[in-house]
N, C-alpha and C. Protein backbone atom coordinates (compact mmCIF):
# COMPACT_ATOMS: atom_id res chain seq x y z
N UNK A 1 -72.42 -67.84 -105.21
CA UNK A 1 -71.87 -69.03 -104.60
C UNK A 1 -70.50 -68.69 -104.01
N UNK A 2 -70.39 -69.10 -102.95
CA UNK A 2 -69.13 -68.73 -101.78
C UNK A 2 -68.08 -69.64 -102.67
N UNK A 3 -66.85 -69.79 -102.47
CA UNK A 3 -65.80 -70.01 -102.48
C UNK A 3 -65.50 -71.46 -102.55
N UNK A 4 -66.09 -71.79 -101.56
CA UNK A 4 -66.62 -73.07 -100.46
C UNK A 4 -67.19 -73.89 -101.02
N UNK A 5 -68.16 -73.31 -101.60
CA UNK A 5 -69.05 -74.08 -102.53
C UNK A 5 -69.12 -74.29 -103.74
N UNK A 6 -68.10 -73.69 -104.41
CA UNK A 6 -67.76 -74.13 -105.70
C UNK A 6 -66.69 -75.37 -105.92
N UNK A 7 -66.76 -75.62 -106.65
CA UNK A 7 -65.54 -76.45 -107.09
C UNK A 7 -66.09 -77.93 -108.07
N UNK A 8 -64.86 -78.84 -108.02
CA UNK A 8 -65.26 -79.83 -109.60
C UNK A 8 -66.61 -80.63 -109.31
N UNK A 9 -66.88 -81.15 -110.15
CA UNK A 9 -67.95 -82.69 -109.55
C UNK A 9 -67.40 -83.60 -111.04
N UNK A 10 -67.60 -84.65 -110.03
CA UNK A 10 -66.93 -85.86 -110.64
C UNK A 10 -68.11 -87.57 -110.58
N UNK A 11 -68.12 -87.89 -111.74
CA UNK A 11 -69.30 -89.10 -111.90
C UNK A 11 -68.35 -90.22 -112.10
N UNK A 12 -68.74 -91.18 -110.97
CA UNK A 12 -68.67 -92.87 -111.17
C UNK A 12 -69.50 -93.63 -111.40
N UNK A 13 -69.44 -93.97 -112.52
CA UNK A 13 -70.31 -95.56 -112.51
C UNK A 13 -69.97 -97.11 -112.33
N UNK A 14 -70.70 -97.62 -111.91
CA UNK A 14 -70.03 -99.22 -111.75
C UNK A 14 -71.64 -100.01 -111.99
N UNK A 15 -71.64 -100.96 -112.55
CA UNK A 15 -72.53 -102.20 -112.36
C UNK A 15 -71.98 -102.89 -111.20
N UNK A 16 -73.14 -103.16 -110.30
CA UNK A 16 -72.75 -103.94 -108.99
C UNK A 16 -74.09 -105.16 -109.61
N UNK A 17 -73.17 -106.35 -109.06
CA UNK A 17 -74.20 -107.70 -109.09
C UNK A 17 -75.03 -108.06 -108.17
N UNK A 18 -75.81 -107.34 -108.17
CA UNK A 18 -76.43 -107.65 -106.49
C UNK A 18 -77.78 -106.98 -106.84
N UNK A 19 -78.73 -106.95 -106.19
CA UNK A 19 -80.26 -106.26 -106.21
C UNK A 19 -79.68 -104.89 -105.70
N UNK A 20 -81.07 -103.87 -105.62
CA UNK A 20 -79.90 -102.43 -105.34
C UNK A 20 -80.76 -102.55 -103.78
N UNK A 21 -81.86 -102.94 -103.41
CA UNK A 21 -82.00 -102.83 -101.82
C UNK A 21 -80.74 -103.17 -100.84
N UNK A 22 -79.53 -104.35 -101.37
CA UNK A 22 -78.56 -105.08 -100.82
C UNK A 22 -77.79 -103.85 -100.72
N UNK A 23 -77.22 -103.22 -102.33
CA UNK A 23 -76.56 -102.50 -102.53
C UNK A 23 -76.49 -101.43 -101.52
N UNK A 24 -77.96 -100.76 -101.57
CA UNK A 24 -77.99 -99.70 -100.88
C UNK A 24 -77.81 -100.17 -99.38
N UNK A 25 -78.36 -101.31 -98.79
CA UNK A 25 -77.89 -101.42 -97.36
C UNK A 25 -76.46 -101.19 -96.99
N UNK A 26 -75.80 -101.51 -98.06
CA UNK A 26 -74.25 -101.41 -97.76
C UNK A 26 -73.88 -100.10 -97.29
N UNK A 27 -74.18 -99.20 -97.88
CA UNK A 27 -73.79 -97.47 -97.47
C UNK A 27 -74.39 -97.42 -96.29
N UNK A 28 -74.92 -97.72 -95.68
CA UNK A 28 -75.22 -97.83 -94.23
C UNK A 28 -74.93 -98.45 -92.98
N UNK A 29 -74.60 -99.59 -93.47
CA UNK A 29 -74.23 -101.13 -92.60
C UNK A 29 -72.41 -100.42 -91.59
N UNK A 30 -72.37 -100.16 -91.16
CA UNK A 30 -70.78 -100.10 -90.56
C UNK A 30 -70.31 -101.26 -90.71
N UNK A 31 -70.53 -102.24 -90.57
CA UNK A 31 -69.70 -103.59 -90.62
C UNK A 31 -69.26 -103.99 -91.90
N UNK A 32 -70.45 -103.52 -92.85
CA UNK A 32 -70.12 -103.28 -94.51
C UNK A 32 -69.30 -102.47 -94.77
N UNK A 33 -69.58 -101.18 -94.37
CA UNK A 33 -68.44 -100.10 -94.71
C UNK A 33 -67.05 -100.64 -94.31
N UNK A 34 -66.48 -101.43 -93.22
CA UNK A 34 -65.34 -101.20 -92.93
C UNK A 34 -64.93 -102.09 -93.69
N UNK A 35 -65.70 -103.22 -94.60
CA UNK A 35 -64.98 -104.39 -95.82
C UNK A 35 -64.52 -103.27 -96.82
N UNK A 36 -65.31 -102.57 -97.41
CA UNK A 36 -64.85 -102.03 -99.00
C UNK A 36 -64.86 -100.60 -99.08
N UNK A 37 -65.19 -99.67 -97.99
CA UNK A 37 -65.51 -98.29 -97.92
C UNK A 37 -64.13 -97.99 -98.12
N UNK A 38 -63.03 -98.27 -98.48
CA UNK A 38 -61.35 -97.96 -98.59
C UNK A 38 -61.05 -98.42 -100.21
N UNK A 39 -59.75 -97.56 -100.56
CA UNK A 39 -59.28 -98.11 -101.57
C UNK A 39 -58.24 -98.85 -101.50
N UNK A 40 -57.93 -99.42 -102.50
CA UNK A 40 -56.79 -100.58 -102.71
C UNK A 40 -55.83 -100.81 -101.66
N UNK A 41 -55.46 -99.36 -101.57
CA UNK A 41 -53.56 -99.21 -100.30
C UNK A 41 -53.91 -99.40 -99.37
N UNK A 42 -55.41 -99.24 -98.68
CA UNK A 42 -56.15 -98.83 -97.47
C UNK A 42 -55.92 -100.38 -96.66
N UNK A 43 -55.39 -101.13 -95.71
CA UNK A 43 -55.73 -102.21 -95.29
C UNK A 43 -56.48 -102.42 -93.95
N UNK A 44 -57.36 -101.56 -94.07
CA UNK A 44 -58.46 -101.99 -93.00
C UNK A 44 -59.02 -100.34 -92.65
N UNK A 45 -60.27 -100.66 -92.09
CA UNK A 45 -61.03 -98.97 -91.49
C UNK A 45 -62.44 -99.53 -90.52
N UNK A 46 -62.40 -98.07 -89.83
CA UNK A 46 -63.40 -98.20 -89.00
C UNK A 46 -64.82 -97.62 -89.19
N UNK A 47 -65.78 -97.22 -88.87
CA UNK A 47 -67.02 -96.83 -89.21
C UNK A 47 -68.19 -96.42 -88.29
N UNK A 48 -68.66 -95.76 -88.22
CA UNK A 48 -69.58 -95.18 -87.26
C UNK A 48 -70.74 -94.52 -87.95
N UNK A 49 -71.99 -95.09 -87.88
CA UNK A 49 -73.06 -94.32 -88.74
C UNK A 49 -73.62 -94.10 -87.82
N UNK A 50 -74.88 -93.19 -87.99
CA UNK A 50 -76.18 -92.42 -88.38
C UNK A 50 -76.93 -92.24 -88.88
N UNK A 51 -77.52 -93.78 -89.32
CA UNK A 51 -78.35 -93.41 -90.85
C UNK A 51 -79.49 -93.07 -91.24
N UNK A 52 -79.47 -91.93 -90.85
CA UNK A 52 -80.78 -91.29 -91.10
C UNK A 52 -80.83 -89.47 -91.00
N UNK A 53 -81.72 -89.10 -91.41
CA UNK A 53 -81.36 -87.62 -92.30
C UNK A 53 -80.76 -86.73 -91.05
N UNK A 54 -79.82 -86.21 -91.44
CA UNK A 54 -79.01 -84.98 -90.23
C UNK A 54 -78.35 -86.00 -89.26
N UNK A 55 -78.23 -87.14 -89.42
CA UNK A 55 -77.06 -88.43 -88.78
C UNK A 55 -76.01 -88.25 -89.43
N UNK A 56 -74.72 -88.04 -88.55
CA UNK A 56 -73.36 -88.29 -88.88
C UNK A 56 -72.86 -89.51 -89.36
N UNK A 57 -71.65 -89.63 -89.82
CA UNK A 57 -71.07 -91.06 -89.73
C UNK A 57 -69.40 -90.47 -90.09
N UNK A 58 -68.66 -91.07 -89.27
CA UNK A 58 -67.28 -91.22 -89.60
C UNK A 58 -66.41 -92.55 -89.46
N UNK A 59 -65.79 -92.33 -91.21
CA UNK A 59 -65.01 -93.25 -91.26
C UNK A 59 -63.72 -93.20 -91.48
N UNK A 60 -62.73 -94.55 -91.22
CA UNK A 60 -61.28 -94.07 -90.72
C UNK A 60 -60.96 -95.07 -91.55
N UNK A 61 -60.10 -94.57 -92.72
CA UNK A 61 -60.10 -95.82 -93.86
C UNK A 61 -57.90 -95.55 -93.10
N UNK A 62 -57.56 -96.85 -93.13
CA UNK A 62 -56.24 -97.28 -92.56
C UNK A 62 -55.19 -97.67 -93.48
N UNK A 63 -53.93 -97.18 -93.66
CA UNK A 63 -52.83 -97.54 -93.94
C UNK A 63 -51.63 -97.90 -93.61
N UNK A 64 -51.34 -98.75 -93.30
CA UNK A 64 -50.00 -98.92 -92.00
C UNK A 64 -50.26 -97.81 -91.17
N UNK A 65 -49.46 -97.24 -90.54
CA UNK A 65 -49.62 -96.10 -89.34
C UNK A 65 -50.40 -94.89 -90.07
N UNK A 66 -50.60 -94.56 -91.60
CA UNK A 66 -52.01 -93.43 -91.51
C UNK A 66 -53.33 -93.40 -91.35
N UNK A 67 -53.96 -92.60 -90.87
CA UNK A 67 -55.66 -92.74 -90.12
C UNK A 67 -55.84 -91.70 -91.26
N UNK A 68 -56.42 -91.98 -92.38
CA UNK A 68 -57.65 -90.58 -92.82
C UNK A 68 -59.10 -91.27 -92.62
N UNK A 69 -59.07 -89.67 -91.77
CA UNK A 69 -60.36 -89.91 -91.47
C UNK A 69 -61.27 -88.97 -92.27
N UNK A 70 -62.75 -89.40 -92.48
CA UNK A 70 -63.29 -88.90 -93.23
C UNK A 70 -64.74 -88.70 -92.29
N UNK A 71 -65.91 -87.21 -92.52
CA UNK A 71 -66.75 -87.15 -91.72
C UNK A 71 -67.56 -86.67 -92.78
N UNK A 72 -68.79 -86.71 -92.40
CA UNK A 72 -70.09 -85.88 -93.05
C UNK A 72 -71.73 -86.71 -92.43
N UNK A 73 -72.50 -85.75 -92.52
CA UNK A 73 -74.00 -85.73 -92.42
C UNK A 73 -74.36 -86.17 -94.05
N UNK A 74 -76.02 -87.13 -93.54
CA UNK A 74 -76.81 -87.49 -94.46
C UNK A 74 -77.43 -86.35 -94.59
N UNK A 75 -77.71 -86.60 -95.75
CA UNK A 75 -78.68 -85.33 -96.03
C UNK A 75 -80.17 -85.52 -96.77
N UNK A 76 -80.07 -86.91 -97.50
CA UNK A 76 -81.08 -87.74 -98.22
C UNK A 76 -81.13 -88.76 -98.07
N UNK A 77 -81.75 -89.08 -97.67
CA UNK A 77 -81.80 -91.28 -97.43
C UNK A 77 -83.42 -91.84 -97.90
N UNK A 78 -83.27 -92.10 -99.26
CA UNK A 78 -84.39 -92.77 -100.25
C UNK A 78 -84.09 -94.14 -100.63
N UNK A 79 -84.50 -95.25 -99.49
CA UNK A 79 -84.42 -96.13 -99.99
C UNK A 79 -84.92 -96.84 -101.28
N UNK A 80 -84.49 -97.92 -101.87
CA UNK A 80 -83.56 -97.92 -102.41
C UNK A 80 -82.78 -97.28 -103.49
N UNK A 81 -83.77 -95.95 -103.61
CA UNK A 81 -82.62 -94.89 -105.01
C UNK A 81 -82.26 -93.75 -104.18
N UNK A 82 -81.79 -93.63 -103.47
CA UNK A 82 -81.00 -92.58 -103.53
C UNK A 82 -80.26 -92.46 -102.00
N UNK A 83 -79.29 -91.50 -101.80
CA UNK A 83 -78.30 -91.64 -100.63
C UNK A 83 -77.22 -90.30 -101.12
N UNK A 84 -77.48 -89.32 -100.18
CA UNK A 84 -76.85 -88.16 -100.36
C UNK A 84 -76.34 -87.60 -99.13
N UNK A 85 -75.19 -87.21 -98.94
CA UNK A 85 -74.11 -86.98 -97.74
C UNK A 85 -73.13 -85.96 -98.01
N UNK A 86 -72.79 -85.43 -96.90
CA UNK A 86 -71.42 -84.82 -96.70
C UNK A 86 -70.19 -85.50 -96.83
N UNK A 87 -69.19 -84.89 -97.41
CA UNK A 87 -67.70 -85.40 -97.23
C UNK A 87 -66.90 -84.58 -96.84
N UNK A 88 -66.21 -84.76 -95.44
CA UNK A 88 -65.30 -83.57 -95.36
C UNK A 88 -63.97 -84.81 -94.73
N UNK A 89 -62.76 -83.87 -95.12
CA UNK A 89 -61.31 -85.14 -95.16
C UNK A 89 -60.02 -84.38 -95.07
N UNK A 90 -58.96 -84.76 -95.17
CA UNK A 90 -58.16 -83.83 -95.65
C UNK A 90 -58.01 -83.67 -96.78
N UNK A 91 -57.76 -84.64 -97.54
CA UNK A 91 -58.03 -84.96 -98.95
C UNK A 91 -59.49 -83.85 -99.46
N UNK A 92 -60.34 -83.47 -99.11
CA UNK A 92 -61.25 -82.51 -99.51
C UNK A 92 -60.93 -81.16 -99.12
N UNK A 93 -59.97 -80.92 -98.78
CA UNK A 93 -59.24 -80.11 -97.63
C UNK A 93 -60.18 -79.30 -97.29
N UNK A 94 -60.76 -80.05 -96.46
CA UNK A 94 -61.96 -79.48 -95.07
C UNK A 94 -63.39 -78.83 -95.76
N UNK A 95 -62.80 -78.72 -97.13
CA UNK A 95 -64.01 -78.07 -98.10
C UNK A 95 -65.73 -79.55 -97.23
N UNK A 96 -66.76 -78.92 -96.98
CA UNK A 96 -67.80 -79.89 -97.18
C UNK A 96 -68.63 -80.09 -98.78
N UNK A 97 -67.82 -81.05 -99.30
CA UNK A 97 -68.21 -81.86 -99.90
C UNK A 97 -69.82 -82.44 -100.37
N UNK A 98 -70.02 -82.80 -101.23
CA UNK A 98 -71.70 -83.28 -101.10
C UNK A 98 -71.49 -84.56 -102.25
N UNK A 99 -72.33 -86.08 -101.57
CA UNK A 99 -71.72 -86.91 -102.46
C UNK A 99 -72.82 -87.89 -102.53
N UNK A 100 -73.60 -87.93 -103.75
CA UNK A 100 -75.20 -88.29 -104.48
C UNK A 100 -74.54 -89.73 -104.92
N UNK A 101 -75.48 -90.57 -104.17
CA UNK A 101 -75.07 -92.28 -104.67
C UNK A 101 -76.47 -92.37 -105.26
N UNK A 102 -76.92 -92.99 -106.89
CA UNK A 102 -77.99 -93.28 -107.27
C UNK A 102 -78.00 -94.74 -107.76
N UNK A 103 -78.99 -95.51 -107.35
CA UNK A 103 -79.07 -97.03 -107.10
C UNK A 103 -79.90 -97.41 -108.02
N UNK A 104 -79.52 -97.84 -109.56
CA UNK A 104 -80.67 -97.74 -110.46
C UNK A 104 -80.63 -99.29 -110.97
N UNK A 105 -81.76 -99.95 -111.07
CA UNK A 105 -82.06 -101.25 -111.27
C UNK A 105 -82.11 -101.36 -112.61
N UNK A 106 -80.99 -102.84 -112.70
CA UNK A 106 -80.83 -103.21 -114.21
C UNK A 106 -80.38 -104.54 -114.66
N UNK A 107 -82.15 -105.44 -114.61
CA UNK A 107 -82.09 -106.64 -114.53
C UNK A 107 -81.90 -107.34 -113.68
N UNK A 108 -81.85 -107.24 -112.33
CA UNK A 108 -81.26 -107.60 -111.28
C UNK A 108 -80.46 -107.19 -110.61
N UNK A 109 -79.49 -106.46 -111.01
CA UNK A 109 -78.51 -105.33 -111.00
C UNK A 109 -78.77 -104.52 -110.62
N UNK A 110 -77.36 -103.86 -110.20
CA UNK A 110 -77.59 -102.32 -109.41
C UNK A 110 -76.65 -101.58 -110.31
N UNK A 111 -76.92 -100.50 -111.41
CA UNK A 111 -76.18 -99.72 -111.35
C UNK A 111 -75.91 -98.89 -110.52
N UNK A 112 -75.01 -98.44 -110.28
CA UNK A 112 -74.52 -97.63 -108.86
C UNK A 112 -73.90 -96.42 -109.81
N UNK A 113 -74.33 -94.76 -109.34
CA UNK A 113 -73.70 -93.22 -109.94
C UNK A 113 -73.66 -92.76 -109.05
N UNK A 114 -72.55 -92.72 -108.87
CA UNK A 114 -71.80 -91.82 -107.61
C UNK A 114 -71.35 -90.35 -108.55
N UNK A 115 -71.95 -88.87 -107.95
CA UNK A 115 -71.58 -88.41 -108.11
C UNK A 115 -70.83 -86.80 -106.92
N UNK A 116 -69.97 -86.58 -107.37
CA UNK A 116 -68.66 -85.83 -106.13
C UNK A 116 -68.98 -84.38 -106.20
N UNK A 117 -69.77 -83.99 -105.20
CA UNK A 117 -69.50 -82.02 -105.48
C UNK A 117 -68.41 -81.58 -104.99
N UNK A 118 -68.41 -80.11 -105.52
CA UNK A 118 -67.38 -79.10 -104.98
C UNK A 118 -66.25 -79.94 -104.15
N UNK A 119 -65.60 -80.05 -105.06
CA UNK A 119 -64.30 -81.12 -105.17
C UNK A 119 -63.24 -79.82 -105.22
N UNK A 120 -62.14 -79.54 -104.37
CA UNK A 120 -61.32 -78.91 -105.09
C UNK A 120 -60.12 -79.94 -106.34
N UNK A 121 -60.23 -78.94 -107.30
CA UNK A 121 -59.53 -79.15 -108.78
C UNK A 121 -58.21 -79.97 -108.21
N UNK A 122 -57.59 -79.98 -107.59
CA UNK A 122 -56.21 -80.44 -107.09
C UNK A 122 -56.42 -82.03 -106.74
N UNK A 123 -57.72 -82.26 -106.33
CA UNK A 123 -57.79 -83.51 -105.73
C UNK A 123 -58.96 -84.29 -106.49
N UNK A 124 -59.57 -83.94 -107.59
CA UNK A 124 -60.31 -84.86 -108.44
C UNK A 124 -59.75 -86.16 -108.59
N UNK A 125 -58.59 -86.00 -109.24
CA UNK A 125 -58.10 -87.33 -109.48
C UNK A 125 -57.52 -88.53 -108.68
N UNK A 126 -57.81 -87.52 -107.55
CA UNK A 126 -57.38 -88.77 -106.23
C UNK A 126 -58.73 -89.64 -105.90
N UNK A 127 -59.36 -88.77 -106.10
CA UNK A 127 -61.52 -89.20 -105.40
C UNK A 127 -61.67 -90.11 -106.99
N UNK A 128 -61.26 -89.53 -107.79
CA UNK A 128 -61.74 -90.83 -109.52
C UNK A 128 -60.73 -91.92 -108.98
N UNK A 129 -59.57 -92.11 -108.40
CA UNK A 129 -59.29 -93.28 -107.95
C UNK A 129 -59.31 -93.97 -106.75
N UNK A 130 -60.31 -93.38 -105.89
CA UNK A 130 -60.68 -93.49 -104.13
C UNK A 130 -61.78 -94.44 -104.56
N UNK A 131 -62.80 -93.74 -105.31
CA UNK A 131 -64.20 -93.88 -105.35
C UNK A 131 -64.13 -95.44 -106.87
N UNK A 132 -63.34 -95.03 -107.52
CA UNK A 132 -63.33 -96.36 -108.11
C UNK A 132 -63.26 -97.82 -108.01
N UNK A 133 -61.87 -97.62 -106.87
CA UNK A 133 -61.45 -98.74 -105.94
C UNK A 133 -62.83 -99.34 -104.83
N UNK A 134 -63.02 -98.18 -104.63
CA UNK A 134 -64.18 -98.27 -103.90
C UNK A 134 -65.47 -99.38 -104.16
N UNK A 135 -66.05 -98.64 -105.45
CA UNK A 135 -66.89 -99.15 -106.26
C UNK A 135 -66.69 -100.63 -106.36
N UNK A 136 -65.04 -100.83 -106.96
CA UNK A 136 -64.54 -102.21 -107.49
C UNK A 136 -64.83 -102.92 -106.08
N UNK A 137 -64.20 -102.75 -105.08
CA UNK A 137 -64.38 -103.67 -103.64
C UNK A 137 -66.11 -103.64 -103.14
N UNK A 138 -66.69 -103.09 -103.52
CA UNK A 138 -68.08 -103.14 -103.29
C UNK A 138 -68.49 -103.86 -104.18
N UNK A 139 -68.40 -104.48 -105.64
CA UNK A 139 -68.66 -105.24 -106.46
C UNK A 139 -68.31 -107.11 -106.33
N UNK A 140 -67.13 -106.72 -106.20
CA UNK A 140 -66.93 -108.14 -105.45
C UNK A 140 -67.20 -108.43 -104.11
N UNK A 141 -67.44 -107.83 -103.08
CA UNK A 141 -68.35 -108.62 -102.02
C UNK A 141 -69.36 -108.76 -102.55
N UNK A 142 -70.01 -107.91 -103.27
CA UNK A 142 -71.68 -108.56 -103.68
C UNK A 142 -72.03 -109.20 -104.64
N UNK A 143 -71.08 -109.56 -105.33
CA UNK A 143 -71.29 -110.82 -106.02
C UNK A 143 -71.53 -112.20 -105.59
N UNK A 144 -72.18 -112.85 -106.37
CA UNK A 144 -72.61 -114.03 -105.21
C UNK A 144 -71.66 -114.72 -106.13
N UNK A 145 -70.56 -114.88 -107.09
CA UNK A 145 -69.62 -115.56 -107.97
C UNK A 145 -70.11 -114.57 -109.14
N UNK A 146 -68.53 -115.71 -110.10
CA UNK A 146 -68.38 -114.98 -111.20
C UNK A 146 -69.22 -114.11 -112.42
N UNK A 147 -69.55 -113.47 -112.81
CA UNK A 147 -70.32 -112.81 -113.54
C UNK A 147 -69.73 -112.30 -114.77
N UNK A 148 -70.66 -112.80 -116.21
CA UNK A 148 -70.28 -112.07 -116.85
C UNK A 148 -70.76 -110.99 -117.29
N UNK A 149 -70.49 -110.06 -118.35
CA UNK A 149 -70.88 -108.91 -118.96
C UNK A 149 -71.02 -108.49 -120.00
């Protein structure tokens, strides 16, 4: 294994309230992506898909005057379990990335496992709080109200 291709992997989980067909439309939808595809600091982004296998998509998650932009190819698209892509960013520093969303039904529910390849070590802990935020803003749009647990 090259250089390139090594590095951390990192697992998120979240319960999302929603069916996972909804769920999973979201990773696709651009108009969806640009609500919650950002974290917390992020106040607004843009989106451009491809959704479908060897389709691009880039997104431009916004912070006052910074643009990170983020790019990658699908590589798996199994509705509704599964969704596997490229990530390349600066934040990944240009490393391509590989990033497995699994959409597992639970009661109505979507558990959602996001998991992060060949991460360089320096920037794990930025993607455990990218992808969290993430998760969290994808949970509350798809809630249809309060929920407990």
């Amino acid at each position: 294994m090259s250089h390139r291709e090594s590095g951390e992997t990192l697992v998120v989980r979240r319960m999302i309230p929603a069916p996972r067909e909804r769920v999973f439309a979201a990773w696709l939808d651009p108009e969806s992506l640009v609500q919650w595809m950002r974290p917390f600091g992020a106040t607004d982004a843009t989106a451009e898909v491809d959704p479908r296998v060897g389709g691009k998509f880039r997104i431009v998650m916004i912070e006052g005057p910074k643009r990170f932009e983020h790019t990658g190819e699908y590589l798996e698209i199994q509705p509704p379990n599964r969704l596997q892509f490229t990530w390349i960013s600066d934040a990944t520093e240009h490393r391509r990335t590989v990033v497995t969303v699994e959409f597992l039904e639970r009661d109505g529910d979507t558990e959602l496992v996001l998991t992060h390849q060949r991460l360089p070590a320096s920037q794990v802990g930025s993607h455990q709080g990218g992808w969290t935020d993430i998760m969290t803003k994808l949970a509350l749009l798809s809630g249809s109200g309060p929920q407990s647990s």
